[in-house]
C-alpha atoms as a PDB file:
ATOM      1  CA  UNK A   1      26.387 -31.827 -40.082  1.00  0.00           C
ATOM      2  CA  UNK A   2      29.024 -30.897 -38.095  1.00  0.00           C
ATOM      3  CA  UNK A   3      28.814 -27.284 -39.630  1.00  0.00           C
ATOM      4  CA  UNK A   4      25.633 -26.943 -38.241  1.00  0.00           C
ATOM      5  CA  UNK A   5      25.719 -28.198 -34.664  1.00  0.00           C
ATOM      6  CA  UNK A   6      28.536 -25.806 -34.532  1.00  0.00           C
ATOM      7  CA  UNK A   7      26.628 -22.567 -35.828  1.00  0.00           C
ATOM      8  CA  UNK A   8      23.880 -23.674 -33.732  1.00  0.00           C
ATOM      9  CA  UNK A   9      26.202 -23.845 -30.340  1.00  0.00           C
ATOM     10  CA  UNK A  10      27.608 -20.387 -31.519  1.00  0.00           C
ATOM     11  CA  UNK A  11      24.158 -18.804 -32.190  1.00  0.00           C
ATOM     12  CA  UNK A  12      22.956 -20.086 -28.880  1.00  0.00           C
ATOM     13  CA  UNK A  13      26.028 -18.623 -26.993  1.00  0.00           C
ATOM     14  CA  UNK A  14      25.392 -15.853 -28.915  1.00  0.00           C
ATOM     15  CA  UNK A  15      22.063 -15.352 -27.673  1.00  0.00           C
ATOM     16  CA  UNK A  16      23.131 -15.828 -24.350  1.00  0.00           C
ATOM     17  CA  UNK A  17      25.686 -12.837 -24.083  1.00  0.00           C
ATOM     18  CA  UNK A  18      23.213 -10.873 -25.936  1.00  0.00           C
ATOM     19  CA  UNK A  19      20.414 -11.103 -22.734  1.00  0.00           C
ATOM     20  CA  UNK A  20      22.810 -10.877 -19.900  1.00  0.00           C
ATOM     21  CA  UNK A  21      23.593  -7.676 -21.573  1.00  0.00           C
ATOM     22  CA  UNK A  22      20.207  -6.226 -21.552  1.00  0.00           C
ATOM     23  CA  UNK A  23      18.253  -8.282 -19.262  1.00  0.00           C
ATOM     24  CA  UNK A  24      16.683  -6.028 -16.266  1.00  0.00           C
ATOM     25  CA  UNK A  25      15.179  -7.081 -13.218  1.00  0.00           C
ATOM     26  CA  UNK A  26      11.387  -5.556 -12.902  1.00  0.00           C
ATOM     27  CA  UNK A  27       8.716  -6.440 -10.612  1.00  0.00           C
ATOM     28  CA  UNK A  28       5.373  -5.300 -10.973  1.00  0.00           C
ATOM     29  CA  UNK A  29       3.491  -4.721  -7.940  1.00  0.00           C
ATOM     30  CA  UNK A  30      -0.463  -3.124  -7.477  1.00  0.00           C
ATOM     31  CA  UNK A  31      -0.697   0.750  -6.710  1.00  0.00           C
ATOM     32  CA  UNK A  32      -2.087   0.072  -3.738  1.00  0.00           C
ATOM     33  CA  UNK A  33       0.782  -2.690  -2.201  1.00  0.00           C
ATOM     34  CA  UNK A  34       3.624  -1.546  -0.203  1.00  0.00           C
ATOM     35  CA  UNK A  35       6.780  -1.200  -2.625  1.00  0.00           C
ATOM     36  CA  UNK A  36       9.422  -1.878   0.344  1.00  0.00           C
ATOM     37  CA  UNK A  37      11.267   1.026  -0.266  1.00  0.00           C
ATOM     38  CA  UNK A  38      10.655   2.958   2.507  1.00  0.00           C
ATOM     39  CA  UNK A  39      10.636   6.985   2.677  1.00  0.00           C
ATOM     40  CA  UNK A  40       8.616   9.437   4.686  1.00  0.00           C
ATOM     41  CA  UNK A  41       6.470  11.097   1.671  1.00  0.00           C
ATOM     42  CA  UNK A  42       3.641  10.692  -0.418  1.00  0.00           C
ATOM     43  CA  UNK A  43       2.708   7.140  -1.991  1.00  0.00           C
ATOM     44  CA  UNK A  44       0.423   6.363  -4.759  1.00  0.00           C
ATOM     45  CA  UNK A  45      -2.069   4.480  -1.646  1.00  0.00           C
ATOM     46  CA  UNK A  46      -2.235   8.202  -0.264  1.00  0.00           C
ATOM     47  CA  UNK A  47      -3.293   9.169  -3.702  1.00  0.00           C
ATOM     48  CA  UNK A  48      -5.646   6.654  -4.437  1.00  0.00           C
ATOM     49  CA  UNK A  49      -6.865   6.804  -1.052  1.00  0.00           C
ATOM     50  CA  UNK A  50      -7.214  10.989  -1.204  1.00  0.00           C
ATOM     51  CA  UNK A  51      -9.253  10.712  -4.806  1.00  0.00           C
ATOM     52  CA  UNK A  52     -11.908   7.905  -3.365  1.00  0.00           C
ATOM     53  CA  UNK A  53     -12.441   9.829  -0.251  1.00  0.00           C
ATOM     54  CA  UNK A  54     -12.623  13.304  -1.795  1.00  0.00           C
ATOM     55  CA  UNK A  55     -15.168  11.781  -4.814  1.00  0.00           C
ATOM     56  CA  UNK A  56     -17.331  10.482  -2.229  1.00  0.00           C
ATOM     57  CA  UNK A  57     -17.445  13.467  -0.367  1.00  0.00           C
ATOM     58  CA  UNK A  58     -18.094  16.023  -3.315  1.00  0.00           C
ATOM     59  CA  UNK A  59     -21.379  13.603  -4.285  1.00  0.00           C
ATOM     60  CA  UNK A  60     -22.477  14.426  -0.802  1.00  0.00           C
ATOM     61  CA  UNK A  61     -21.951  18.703  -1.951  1.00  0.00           C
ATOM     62  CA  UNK A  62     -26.063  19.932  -1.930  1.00  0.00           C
ATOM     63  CA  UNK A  63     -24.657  22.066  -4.177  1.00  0.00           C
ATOM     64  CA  UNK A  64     -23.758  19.325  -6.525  1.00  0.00           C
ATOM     65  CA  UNK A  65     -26.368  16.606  -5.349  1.00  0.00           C
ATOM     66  CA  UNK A  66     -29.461  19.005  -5.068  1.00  0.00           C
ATOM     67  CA  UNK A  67     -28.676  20.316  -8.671  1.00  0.00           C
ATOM     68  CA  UNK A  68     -30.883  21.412 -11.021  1.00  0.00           C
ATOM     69  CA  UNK A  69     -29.124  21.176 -14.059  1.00  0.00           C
ATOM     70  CA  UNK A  70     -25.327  19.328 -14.488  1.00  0.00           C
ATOM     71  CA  UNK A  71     -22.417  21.532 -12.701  1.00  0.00           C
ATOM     72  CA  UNK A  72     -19.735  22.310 -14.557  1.00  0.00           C
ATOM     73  CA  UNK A  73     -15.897  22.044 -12.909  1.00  0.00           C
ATOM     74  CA  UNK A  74     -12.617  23.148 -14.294  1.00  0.00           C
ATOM     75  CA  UNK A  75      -8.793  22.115 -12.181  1.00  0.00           C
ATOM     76  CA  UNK A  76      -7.168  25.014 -11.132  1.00  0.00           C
ATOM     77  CA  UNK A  77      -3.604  23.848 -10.250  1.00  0.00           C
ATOM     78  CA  UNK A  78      -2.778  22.451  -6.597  1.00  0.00           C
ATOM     79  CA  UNK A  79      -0.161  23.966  -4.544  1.00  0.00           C
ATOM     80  CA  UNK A  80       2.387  22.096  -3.154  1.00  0.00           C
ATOM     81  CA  UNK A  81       4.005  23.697  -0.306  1.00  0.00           C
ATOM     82  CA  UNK A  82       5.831  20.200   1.108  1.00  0.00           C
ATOM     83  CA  UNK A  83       9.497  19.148   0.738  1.00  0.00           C
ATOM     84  CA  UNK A  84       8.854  16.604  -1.719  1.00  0.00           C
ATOM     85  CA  UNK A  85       9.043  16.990  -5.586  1.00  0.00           C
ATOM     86  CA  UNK A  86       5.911  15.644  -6.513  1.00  0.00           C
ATOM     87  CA  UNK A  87       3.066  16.130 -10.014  1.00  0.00           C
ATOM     88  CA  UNK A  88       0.707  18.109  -7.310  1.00  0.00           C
ATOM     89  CA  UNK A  89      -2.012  17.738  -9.767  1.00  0.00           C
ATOM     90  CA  UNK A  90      -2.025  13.869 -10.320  1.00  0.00           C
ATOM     91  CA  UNK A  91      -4.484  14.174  -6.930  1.00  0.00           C
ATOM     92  CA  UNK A  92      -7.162  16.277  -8.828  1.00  0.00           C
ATOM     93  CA  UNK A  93      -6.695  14.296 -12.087  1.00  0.00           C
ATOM     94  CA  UNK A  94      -7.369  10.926 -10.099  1.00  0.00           C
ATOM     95  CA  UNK A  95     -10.434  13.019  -8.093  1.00  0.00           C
ATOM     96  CA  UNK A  96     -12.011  13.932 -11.792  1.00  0.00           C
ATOM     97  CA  UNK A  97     -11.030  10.382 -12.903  1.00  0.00           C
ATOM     98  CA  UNK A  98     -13.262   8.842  -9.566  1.00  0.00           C
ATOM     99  CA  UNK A  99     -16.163  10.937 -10.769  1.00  0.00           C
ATOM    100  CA  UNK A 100     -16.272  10.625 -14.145  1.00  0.00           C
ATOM    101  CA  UNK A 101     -16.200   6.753 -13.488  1.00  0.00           C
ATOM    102  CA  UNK A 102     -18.926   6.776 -10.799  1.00  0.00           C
ATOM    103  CA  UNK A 103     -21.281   9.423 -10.651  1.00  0.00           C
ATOM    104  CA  UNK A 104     -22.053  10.007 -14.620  1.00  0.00           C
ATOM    105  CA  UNK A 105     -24.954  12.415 -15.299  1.00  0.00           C
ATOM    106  CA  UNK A 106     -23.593  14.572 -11.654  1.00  0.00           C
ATOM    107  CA  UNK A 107     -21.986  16.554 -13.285  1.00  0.00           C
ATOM    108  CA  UNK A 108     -19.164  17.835 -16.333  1.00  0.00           C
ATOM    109  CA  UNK A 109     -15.517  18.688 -16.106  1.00  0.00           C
ATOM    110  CA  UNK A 110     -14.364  21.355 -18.301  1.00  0.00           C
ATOM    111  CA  UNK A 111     -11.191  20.512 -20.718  1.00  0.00           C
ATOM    112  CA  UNK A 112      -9.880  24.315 -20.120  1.00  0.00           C
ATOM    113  CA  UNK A 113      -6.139  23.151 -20.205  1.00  0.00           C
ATOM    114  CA  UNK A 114      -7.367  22.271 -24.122  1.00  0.00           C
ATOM    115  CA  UNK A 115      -9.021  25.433 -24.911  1.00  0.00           C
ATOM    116  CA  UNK A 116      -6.609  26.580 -27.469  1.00  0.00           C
ATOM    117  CA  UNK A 117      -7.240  23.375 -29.557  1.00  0.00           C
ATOM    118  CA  UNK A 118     -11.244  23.558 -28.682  1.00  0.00           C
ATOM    119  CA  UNK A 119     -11.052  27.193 -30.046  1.00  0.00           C
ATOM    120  CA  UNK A 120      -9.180  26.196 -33.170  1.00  0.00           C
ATOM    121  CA  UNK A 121     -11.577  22.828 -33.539  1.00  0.00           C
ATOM    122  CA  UNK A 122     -14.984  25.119 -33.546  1.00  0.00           C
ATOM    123  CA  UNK A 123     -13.455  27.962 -35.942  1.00  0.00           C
ATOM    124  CA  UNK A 124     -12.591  25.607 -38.354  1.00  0.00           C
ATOM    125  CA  UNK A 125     -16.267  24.114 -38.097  1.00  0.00           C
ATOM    126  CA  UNK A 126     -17.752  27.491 -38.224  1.00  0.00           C
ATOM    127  CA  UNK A 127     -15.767  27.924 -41.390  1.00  0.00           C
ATOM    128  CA  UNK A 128     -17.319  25.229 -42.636  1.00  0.00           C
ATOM    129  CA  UNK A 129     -13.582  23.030 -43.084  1.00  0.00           C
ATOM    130  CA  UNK A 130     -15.357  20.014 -40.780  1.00  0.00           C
ATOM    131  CA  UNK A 131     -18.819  19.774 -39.886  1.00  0.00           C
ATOM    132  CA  UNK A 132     -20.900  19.764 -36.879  1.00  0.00           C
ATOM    133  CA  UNK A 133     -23.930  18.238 -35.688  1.00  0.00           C
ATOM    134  CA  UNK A 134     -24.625  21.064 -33.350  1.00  0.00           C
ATOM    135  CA  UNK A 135     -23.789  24.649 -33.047  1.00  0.00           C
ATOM    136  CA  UNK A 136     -22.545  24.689 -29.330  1.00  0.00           C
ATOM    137  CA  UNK A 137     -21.387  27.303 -27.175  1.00  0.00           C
ATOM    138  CA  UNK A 138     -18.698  26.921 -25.020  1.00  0.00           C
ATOM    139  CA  UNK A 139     -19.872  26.883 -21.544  1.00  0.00           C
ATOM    140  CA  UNK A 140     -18.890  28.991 -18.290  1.00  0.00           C
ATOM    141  CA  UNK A 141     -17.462  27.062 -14.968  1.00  0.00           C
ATOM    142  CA  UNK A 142     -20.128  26.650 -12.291  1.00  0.00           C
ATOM    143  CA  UNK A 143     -16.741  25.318  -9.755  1.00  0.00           C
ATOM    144  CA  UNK A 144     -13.045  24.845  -9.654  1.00  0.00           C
ATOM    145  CA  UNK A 145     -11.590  21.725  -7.973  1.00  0.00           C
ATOM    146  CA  UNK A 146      -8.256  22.790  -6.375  1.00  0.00           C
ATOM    147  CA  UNK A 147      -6.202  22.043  -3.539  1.00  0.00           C
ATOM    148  CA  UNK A 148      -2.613  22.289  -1.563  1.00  0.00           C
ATOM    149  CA  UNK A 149      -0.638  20.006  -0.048  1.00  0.00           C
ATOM    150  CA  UNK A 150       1.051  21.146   2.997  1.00  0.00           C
ATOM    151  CA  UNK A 151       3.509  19.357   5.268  1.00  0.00           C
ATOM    152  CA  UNK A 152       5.615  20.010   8.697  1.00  0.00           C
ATOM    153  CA  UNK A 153       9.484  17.588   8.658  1.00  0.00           C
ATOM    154  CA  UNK A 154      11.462  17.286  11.117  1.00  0.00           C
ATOM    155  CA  UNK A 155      14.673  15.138  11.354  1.00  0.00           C
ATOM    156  CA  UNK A 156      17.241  13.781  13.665  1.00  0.00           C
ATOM    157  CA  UNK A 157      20.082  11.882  13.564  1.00  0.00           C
ATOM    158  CA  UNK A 158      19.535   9.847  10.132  1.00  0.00           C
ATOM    159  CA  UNK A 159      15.538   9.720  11.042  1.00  0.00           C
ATOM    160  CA  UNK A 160      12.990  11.997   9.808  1.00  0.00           C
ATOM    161  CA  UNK A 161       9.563  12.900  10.166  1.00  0.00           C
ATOM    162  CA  UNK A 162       6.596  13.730   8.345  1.00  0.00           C
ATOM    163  CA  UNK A 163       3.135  15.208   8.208  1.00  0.00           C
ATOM    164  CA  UNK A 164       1.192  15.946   5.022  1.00  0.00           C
ATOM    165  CA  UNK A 165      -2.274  17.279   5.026  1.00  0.00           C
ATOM    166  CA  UNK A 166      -3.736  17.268   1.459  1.00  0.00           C
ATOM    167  CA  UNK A 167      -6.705  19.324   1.267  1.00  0.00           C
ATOM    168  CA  UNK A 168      -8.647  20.380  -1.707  1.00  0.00           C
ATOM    169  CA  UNK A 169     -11.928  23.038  -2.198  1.00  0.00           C
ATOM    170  CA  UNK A 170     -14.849  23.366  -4.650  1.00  0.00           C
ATOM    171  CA  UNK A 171     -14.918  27.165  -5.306  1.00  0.00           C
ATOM    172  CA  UNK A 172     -17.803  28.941  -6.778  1.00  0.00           C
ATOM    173  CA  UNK A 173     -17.210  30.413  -9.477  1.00  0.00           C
ATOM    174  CA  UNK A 174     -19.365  33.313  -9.410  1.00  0.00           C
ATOM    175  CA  UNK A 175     -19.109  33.965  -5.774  1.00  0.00           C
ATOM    176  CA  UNK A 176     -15.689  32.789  -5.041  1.00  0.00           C
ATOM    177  CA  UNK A 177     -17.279  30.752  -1.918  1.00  0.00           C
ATOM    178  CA  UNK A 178     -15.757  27.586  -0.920  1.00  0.00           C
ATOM    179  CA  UNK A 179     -18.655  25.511  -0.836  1.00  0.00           C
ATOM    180  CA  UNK A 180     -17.092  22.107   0.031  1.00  0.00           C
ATOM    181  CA  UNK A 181     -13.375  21.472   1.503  1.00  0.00           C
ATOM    182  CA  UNK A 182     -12.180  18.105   2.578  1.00  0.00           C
ATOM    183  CA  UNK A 183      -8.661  17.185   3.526  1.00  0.00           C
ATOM    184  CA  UNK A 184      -6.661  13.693   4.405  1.00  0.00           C
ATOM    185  CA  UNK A 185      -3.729  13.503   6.686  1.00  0.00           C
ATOM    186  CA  UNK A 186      -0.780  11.282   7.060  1.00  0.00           C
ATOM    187  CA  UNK A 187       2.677  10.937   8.962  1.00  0.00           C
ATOM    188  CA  UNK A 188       4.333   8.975   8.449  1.00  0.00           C
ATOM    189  CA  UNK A 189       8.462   8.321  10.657  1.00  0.00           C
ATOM    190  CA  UNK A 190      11.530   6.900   8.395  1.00  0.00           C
ATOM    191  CA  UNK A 191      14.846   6.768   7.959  1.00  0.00           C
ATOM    192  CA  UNK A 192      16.753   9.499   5.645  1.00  0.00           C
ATOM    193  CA  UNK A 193      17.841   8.518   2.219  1.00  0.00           C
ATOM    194  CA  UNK A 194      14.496   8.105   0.174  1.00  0.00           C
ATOM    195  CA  UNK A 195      14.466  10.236  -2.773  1.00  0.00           C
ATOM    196  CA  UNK A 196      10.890  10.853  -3.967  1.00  0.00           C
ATOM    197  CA  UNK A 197      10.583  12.097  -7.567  1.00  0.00           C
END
């Protein structure tokens, strides 16, 4: 009896070193609350913000609304000409994301980032390896959705400033016109030391 209590103490305290050792403190938060941790740049609000305004206003494109027939878009890649290190295309991604979630039958995007794996998928079909319940062909880009993100700093004495204007086009492309453009602006005023990644 005594045996036991004791191995049961000593697995307990056990147990106990064990999670002090790993334990990590973690709070989860929504994307769209304020994380406390200051900084001048970029936060996912902006780009949550950016994607539901720019969706909206692409519905309202006569070129997409007036239609006949569903447009086809492919993401070209978004420049990023700020100070901050930041995945420049996670703003189209969450725009294509919007529409694909609320304005179904409006139009396609194209998977062109996957077209070496498309390519490979339909040869093997066409050699007869899988099967297919439709001989497709792979279809042209009507738009591209791009955009740039472009930003003036200025700092002073441990404070800093900043203004970002994200912008982002719909680009014909047959006629290279920019038939819709759209932009959202912040600035925001901060002290130095946030490191944005």
């Amino acid at each position: 009896m005594k045996k036991n209590v004791f191995l049961g103490i000593l697995l307990l305290f056990l147990c106990a070193c064990a999670s002090v050792g790993t334990s990590s403190y973690q709070n989860t938060i929504l994307p769209d609350e304020d994380d406390r941790l200051g900084g001048t740049g970029i936060e996912s609000t902006d780009i949550r913000t950016v994607a539901r305004k720019m969706a909206v206003s692409i519905l309202e494109v006569p070129e997409i609304s007036n239609a006949q027939g569903i447009p086809r878009i492919a993401l070209l890649p978004v420049k990023n000409s700020t100070r901050f290190v930041i995945n420049k295309d996670i703003f189209t991604k969450k725009i294509r994301i919007e529409l694909n979630k609320n304005a179904t039958g409006k139009m396609r995007f194209l998977a062109r980032k996957r077209i070496k794996d498309i390519l490979k998928e339909r040869e093997s079909k066409r050699e007869g390896l899988f099967t297919s319940s439709k001989e497709a062909q792979l279809l042209g880009v009507d738009f591209f959705l791009t955009g740039e993100l472009a930003g003036l700093s200025k700092a002073s004495s441990g404070h800093r400033s900043d203004y970002i204007i994200m912008s982002f086009q719909l680009i014909d492309a047959e006629t290279s016109d920019i038939i819709w453009e759209d932009a959202y602006e912040i600035k925001r005023v901060g002290i130095t030391g946030t490191v944005y990644q």
